[in-house]
N, C-alpha and C. Protein backbone atom coordinates (compact mmCIF):
# COMPACT_ATOMS: atom_id res chain seq x y z
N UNK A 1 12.82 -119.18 -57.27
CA UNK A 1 11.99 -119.87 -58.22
C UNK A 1 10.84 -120.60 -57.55
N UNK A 2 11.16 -120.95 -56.40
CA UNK A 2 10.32 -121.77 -56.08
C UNK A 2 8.93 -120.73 -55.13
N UNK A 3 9.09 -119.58 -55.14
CA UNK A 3 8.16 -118.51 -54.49
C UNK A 3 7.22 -118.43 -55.92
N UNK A 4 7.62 -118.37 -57.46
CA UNK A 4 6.40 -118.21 -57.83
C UNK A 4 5.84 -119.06 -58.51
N UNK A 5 5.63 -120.70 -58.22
CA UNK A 5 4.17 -121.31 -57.77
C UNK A 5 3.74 -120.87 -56.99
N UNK A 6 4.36 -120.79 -55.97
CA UNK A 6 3.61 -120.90 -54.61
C UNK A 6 2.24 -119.65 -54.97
N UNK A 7 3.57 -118.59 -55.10
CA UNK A 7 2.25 -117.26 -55.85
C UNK A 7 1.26 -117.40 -56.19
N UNK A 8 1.74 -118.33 -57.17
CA UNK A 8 0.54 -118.31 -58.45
C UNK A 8 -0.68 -119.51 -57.71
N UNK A 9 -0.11 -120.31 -57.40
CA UNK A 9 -1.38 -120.92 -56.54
C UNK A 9 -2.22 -120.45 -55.85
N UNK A 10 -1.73 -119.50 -54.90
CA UNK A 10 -2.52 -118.84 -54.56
C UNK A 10 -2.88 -117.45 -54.86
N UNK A 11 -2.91 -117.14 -55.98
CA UNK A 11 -3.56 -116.42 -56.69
C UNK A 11 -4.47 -116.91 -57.17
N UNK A 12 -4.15 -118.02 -57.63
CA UNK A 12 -5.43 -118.47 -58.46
C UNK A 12 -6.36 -119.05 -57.47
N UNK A 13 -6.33 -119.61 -56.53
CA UNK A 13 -6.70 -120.00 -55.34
C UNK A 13 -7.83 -118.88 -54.59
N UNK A 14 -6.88 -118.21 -54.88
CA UNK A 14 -8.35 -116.58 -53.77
C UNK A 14 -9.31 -116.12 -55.59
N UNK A 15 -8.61 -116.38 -56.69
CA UNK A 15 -9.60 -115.92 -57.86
C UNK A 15 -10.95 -116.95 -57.68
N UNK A 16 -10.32 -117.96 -57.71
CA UNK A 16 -11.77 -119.32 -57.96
C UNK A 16 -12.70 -118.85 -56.35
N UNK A 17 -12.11 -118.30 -55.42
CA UNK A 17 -12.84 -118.61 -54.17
C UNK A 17 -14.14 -116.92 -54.45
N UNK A 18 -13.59 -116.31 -55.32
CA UNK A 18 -14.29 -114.92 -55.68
C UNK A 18 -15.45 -115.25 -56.67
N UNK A 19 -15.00 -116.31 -57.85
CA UNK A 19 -15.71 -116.27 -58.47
C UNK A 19 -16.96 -117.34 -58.15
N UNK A 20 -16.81 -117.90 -57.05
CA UNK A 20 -18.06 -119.07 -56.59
C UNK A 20 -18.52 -118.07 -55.43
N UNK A 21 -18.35 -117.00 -54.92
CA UNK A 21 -19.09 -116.64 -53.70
C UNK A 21 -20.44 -115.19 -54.31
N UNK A 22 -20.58 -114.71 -53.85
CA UNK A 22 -21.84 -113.91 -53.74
C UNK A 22 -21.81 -112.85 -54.61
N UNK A 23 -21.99 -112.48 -55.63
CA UNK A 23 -21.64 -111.33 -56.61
C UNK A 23 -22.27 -109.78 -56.02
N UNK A 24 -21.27 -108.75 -56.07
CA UNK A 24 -21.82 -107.22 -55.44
C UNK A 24 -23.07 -107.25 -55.32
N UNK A 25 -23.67 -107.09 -56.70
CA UNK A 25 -25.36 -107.03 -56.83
C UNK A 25 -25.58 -108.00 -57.11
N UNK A 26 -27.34 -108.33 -56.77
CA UNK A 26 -27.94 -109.03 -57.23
C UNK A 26 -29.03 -108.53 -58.05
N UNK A 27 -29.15 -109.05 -58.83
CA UNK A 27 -30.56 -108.50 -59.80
C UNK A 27 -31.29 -109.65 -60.14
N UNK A 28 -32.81 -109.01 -59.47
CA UNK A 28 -34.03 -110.07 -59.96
C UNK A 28 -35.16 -109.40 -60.55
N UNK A 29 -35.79 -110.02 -61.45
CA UNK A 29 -37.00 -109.79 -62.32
C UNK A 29 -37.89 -110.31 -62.06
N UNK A 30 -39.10 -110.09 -62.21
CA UNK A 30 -40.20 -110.77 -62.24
C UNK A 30 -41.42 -109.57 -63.52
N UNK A 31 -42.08 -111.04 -63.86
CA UNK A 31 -43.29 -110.10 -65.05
C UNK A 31 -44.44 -110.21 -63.91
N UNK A 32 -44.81 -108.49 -63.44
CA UNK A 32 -46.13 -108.53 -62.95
C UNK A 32 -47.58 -108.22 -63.47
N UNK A 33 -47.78 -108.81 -64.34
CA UNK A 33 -49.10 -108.53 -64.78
C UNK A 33 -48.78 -107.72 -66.37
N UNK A 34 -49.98 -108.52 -67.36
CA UNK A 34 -49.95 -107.63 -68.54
C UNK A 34 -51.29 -106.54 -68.70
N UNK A 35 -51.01 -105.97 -69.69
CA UNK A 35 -51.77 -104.60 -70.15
C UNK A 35 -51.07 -104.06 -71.43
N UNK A 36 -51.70 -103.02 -71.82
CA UNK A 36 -51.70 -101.99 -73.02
C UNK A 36 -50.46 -100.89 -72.17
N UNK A 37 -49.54 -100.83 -73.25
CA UNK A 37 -48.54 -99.44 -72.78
C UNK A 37 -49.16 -98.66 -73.81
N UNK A 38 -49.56 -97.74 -73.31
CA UNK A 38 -50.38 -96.60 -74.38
C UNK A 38 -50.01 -95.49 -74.71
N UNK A 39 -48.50 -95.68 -74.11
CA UNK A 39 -47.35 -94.96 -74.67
C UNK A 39 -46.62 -94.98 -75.68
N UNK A 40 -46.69 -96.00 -76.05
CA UNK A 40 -46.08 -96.93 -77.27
C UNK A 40 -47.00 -97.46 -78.10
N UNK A 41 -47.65 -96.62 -78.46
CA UNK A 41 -48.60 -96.68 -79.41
C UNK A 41 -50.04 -97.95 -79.40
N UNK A 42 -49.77 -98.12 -77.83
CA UNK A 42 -51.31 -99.49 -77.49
C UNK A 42 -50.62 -100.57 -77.66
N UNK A 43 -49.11 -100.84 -77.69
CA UNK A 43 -48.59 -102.17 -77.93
C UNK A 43 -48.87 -103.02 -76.37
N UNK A 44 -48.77 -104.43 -76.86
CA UNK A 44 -49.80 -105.41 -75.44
C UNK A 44 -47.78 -105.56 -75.22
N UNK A 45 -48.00 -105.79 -73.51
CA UNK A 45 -46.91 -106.38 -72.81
C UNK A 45 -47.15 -106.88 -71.68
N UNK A 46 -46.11 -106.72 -71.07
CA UNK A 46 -46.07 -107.24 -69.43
C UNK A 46 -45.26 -105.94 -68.49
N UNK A 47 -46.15 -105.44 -67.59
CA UNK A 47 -45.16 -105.03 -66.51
C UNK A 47 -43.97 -105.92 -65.90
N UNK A 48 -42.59 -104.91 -65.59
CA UNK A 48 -41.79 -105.92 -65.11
C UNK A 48 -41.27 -105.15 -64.03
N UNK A 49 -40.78 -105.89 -62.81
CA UNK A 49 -40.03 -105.50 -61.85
C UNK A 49 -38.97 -105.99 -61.78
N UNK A 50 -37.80 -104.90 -61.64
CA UNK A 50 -36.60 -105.21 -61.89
C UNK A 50 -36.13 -104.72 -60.47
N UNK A 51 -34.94 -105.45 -59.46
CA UNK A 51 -35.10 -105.10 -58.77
C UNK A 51 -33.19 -105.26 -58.69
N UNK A 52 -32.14 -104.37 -57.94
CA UNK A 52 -30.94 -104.41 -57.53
C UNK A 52 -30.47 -104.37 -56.17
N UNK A 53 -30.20 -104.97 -55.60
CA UNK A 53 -29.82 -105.62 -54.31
C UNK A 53 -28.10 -105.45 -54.01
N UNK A 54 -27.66 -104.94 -53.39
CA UNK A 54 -26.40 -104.88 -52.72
C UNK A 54 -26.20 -105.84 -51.54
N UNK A 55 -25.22 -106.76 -52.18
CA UNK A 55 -24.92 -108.13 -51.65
C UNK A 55 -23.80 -107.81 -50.58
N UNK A 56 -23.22 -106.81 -50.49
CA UNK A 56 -21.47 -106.05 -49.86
C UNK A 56 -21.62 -105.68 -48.46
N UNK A 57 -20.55 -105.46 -47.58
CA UNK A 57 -20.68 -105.07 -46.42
C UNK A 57 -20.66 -103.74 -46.52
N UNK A 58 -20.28 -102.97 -47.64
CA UNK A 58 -20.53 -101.38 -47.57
C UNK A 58 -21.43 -101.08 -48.75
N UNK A 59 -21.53 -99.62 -48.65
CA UNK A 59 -21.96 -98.87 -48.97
C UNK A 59 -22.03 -99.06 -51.19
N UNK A 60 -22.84 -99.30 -51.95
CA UNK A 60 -22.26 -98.97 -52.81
C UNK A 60 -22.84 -97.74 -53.70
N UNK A 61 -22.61 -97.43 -54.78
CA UNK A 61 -23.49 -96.03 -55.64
C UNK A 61 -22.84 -96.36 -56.96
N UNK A 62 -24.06 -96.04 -57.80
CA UNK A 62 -23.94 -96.25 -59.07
C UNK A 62 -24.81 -95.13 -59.73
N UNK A 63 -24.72 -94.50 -60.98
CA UNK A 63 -25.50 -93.35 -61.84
C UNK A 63 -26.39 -94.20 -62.71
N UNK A 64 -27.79 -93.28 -62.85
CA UNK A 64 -28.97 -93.71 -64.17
C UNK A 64 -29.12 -92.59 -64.17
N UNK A 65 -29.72 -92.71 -65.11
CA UNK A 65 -30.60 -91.50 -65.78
C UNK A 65 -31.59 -91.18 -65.41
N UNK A 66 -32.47 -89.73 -64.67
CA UNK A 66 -33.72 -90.06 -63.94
C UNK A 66 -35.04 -90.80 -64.87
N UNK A 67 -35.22 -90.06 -66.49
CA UNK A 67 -35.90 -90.95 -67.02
C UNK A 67 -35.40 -91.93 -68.03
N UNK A 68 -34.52 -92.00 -68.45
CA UNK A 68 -33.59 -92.84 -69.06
C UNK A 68 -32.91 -94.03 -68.73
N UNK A 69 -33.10 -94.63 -67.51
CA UNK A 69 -32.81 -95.10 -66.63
C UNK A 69 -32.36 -96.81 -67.07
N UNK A 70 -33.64 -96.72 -68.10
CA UNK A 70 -33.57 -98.32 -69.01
C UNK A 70 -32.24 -98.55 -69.81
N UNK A 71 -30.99 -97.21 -70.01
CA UNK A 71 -30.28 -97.30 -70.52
C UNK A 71 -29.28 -98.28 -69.75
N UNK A 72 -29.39 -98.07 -68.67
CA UNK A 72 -28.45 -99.63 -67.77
C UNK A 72 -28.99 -101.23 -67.71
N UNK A 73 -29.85 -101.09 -68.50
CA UNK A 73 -30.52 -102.17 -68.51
C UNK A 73 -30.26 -102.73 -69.96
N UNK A 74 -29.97 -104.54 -69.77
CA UNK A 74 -30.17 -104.99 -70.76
C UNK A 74 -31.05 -106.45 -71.01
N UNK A 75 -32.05 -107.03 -72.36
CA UNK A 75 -32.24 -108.15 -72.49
C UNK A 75 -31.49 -108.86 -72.80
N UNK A 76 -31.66 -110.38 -72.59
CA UNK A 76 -30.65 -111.50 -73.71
C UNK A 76 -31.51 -111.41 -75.14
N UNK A 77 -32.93 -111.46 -75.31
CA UNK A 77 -33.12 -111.88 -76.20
C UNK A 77 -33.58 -110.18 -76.99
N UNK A 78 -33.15 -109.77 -78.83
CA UNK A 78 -32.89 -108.89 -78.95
C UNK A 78 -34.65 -108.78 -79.43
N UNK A 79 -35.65 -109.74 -79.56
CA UNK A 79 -37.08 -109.17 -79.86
C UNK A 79 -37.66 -108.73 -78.56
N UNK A 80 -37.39 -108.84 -77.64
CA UNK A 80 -37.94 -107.89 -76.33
C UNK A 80 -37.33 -107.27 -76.23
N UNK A 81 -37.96 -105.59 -75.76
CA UNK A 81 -37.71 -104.04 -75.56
C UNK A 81 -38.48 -103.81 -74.76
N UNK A 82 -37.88 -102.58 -74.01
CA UNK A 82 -38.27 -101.55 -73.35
C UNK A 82 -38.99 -100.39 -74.00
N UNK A 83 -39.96 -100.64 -74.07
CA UNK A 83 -40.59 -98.97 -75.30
C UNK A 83 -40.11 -97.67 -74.50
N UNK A 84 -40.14 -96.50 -75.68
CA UNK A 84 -39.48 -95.50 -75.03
C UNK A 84 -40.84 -94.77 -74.38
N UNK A 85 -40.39 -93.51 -73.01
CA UNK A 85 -41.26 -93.27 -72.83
C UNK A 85 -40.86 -91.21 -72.40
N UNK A 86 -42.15 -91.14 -72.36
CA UNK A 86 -41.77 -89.36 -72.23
C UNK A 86 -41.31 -88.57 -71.39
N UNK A 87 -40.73 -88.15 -71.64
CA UNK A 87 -39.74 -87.22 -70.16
C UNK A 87 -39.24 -85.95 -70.75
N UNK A 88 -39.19 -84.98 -69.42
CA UNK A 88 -39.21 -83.52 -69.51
C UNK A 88 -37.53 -83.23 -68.76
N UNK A 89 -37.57 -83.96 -68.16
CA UNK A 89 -35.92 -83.47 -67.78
C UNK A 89 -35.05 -85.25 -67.27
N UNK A 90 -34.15 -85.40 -68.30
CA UNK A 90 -33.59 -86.20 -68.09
C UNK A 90 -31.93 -85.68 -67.39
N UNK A 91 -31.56 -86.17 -66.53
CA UNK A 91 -30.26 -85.95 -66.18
C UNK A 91 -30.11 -87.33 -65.00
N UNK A 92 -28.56 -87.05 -65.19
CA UNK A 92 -27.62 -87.94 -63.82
C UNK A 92 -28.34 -87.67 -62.55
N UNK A 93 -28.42 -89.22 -62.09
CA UNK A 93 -28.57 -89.15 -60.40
C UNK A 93 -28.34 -90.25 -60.02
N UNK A 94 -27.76 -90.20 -59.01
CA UNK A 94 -26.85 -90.93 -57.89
C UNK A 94 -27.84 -92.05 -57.19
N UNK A 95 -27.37 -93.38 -57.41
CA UNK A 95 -28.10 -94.33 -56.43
C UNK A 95 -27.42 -94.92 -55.54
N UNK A 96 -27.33 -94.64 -54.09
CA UNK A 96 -26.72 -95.10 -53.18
C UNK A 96 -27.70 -96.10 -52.32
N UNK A 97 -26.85 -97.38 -52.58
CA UNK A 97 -27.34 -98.56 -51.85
C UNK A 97 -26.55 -98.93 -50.37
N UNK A 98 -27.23 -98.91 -48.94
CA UNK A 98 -26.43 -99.41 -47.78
C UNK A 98 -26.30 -101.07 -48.16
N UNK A 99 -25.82 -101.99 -47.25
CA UNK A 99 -25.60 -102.87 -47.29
C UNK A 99 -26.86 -103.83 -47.19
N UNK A 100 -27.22 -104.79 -48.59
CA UNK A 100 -28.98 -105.13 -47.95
C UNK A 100 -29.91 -104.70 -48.61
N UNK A 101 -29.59 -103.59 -48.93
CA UNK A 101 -30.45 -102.75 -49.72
C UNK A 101 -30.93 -102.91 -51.00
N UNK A 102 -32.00 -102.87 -51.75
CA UNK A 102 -32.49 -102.59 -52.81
C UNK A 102 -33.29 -101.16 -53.39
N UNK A 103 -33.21 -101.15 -55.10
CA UNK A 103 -33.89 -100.20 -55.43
C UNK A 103 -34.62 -101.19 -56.96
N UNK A 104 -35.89 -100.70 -56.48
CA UNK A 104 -36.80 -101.34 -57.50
C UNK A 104 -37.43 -100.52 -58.81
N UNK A 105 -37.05 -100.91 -59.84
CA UNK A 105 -37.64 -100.07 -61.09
C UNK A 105 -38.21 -100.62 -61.40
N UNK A 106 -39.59 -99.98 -61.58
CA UNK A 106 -40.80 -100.43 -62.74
C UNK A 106 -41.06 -100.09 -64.09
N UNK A 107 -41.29 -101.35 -64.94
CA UNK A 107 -41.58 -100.85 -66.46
C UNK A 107 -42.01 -101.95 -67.36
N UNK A 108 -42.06 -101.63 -68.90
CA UNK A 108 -42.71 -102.47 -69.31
C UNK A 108 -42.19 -102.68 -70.27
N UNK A 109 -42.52 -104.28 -70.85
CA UNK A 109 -41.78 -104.83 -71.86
C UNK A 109 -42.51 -105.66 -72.87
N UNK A 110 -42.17 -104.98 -74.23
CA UNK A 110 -42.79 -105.84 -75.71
C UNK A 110 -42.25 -106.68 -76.48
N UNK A 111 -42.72 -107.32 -76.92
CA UNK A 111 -42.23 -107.59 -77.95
C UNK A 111 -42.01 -106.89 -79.16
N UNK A 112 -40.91 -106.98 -80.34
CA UNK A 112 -40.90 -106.36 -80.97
C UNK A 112 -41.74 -106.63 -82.32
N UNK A 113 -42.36 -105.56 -82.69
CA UNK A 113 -43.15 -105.81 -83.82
C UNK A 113 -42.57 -106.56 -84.80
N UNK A 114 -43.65 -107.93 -85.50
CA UNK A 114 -42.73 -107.86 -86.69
C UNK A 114 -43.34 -107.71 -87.74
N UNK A 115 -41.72 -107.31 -88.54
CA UNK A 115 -42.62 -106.81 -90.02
C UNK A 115 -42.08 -106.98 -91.07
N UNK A 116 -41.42 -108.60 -91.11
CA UNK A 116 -41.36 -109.50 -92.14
C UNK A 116 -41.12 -111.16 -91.79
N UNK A 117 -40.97 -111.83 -92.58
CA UNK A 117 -40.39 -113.36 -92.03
C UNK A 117 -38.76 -113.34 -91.66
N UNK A 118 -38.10 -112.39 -91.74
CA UNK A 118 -36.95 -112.23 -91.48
C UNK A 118 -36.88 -112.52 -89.70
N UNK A 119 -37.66 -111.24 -89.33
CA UNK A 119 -38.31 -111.36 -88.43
C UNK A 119 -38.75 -112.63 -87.16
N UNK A 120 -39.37 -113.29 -87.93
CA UNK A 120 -40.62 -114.34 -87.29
C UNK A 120 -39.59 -115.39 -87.17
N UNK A 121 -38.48 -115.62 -88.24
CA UNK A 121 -37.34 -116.75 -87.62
C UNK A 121 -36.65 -115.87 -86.60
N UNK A 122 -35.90 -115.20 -86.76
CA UNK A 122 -35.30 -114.41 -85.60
C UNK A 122 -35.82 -114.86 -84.27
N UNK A 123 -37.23 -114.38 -84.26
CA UNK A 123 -38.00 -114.73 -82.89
C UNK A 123 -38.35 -116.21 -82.79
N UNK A 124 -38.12 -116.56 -83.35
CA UNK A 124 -38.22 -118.77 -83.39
C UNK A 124 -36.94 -119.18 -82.65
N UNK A 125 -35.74 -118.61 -83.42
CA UNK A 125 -34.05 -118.46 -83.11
C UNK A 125 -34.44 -118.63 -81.70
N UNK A 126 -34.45 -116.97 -81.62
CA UNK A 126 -34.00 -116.70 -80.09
C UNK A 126 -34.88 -117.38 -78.65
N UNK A 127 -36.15 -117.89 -79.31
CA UNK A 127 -37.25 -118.48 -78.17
C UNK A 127 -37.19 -120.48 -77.94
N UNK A 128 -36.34 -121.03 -79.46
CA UNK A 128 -36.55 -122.29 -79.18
C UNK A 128 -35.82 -122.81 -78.42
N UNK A 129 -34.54 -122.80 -77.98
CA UNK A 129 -33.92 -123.53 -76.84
C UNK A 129 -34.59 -123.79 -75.46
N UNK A 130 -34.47 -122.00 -75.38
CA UNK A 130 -35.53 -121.81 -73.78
C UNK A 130 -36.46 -121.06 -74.16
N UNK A 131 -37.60 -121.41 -74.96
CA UNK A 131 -38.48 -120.69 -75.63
C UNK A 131 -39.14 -119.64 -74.33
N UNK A 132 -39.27 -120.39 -72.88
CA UNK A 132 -40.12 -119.12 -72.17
C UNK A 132 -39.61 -118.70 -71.38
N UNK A 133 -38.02 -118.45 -71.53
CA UNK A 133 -37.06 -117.77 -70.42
C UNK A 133 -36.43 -116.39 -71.43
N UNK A 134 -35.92 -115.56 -70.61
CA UNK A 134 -35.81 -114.31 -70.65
C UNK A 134 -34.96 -113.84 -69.13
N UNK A 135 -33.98 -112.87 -69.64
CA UNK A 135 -32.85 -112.50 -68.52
C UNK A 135 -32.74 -111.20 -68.70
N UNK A 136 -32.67 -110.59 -67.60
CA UNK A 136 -32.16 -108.92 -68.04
C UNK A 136 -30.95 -108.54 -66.91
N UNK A 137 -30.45 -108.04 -67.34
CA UNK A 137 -29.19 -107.31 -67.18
C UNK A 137 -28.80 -105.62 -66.52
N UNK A 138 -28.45 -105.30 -65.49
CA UNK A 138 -28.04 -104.50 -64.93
C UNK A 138 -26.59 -103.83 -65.13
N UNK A 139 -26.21 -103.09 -66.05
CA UNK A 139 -24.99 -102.31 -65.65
C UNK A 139 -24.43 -101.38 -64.98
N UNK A 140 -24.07 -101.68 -63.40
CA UNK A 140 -24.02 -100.59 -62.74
C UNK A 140 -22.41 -99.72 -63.18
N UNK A 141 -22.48 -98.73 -63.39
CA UNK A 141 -21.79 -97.25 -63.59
C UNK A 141 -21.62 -96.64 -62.72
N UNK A 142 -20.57 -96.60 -61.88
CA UNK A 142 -19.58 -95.92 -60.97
C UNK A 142 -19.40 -94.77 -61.19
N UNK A 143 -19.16 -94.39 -61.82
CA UNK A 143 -18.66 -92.82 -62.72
C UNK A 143 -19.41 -91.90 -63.58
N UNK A 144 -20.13 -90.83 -63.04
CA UNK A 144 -21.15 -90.21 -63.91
C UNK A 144 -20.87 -89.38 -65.50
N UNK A 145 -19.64 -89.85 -65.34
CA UNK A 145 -19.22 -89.30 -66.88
C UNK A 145 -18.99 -90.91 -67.88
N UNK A 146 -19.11 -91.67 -67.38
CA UNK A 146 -19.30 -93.31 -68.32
C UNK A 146 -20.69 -93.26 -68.49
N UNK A 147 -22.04 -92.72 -67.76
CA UNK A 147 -22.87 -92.84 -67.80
C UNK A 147 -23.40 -91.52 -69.39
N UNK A 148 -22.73 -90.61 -69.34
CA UNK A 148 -22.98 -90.16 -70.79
C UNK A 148 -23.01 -90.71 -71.86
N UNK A 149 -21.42 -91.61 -72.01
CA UNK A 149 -21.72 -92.36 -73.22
C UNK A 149 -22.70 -93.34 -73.50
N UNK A 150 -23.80 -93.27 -73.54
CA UNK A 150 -24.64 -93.69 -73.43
C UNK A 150 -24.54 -95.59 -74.43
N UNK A 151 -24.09 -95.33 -75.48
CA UNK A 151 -23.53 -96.14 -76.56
C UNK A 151 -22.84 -97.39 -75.59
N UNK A 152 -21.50 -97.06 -75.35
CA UNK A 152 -20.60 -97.86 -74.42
C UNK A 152 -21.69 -98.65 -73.05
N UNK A 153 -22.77 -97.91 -72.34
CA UNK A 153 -23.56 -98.51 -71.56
C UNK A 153 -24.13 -99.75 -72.29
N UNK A 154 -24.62 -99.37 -72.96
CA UNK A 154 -26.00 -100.17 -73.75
C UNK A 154 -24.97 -101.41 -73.70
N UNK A 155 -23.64 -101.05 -74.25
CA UNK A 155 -22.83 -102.38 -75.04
C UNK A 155 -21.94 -103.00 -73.80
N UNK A 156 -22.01 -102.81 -72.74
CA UNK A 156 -21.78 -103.01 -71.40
C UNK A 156 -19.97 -102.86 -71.81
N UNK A 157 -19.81 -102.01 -72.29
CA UNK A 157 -18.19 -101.58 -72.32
C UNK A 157 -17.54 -100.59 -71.35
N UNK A 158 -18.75 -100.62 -70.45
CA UNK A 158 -18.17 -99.36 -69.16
C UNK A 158 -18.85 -100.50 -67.83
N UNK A 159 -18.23 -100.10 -66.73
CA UNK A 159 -19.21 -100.97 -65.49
C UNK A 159 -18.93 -102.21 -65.32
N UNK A 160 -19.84 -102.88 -64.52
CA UNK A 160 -19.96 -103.98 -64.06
C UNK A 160 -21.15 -104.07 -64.15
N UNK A 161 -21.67 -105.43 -65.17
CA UNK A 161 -22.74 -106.07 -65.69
C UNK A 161 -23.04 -107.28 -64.78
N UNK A 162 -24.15 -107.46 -64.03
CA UNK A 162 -25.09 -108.19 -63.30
C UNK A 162 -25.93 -108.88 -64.20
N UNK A 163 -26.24 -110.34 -64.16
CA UNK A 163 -27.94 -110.64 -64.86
C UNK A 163 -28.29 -111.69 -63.65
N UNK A 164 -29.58 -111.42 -64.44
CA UNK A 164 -31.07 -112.03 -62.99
C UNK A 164 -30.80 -113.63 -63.55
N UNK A 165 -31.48 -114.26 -62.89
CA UNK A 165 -31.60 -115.61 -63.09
C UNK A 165 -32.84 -115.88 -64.29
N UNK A 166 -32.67 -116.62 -64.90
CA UNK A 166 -33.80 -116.81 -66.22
C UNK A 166 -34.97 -116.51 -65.33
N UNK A 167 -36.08 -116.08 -66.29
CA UNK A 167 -37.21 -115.57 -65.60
C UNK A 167 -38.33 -116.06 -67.02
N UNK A 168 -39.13 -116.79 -66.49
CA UNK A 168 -40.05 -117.05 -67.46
C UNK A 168 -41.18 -116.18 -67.93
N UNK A 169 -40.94 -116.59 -69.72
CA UNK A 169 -41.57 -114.95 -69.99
C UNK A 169 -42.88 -115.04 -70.13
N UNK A 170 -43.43 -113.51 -70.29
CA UNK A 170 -44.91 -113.51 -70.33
C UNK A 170 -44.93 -112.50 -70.99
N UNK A 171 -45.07 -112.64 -72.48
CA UNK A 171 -45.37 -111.47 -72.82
C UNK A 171 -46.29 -112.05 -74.49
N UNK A 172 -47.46 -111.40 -74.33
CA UNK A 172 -48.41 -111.80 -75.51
C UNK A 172 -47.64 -111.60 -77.10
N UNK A 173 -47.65 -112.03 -77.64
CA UNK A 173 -47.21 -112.21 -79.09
C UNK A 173 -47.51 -110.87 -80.07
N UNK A 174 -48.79 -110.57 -79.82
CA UNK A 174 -49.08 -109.26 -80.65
C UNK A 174 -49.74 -109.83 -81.73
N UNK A 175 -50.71 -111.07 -81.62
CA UNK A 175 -51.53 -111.12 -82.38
C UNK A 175 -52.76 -111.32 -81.78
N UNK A 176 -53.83 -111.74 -82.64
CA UNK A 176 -55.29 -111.79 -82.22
C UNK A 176 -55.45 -113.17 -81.35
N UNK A 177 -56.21 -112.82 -80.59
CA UNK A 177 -56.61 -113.52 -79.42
C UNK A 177 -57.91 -114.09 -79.57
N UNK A 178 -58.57 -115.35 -79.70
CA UNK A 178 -59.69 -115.70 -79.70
C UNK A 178 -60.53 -115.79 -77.94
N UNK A 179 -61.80 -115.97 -77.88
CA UNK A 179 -61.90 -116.60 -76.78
C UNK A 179 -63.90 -116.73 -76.15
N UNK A 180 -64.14 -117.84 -75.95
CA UNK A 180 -65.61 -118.11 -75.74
C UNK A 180 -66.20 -116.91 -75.08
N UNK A 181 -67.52 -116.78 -75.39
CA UNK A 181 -68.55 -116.30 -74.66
C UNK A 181 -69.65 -116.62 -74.13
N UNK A 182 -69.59 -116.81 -72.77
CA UNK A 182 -70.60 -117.38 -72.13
C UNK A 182 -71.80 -117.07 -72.54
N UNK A 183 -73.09 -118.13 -72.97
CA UNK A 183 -74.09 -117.90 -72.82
C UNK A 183 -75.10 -117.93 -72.06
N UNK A 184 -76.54 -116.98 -72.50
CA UNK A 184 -77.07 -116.93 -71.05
C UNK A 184 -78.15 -118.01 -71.33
């Protein structure tokens, strides 16, 4: 009887020491610069760099999609998206990270149109606490057959889910913009 405290102490003992130390990946964001995605029909955003870092002494590998890739990716807040974009051959491929290592994806992010007041509170909701923070999310996928269900990704019901540290957002509203003109 008296072996399982002891157990359990230290079980719980090496859990707490796991969950305060260095997580596998790291994932960081940053918004680099806005523009027109003119893929998505001229909607205004922000480029973003998303970047995954292997924190481990080995080797790790995880599956994306070559153009689909945004499917491991997630926001907190549900009015920013990833617009979709065009691709000729999508399939599985293998990302192997050494120890140290990163792999950086580039892309871009909108807001979502709106197109009622249903809407416009929604985006009040989700922006007033931390009105100019924004987090995105990495699900890395071990197994290239979890990476099909594409559904289960999105809903991080397969993997191990990573998020970046709040990242302050930048992304234009999608309305009209005033602004002086110098005279001569």
């Amino acid at each position: 009887m008296k072996r399982f405290p002891l157990a359990f102490l230290l079980c719980l003992a090496s859990f707490q020491g796991k969950c305060q130390g260095p997580t596998a990946l790291t994932i960081t964001a940053e918004f680099t610069g806005r523009g027109t995605y003119h893929c998505a029909y001229g909607q205004d955003g922000s480029h973003v760099r998303l970047a995954v870092r292997n924190n481990t002494t080995s080797a790790r590998s995880f599956f994306v999609w070559t153009c689909s890739w945004k499917e491991c990716w997630t926001i907190n807040k549900t009015v920013v998206h990833f617009p979709l974009q065009a691709c000729d051959k999508n399939i599985p491929e293998e990302i192997r990270l050494l120890p140290g290592q990163e792999v950086i994806f580039y892309t871009f992010a909108v807001l979502n149109p709106k197109q009622d007041d249903a809407d416009l509170v929604d985006i009040t909701k989700q922006f007033q606490d931390k009105k100019s923070e924004v987090r995105f999310a990495f699900t890395e996928v071990s197994k290239r057959e979890d990476l099909e269900n594409i559904s289960a990704v999105m809903n991080q019901e397969v993997g191990n889910t990573y998020w970046s540290a709040p990242v302050a957002i930048d992304l234009p509203d999608n309305t009209y913009r005033t602004r002086s003109v110098p005279t001569k």
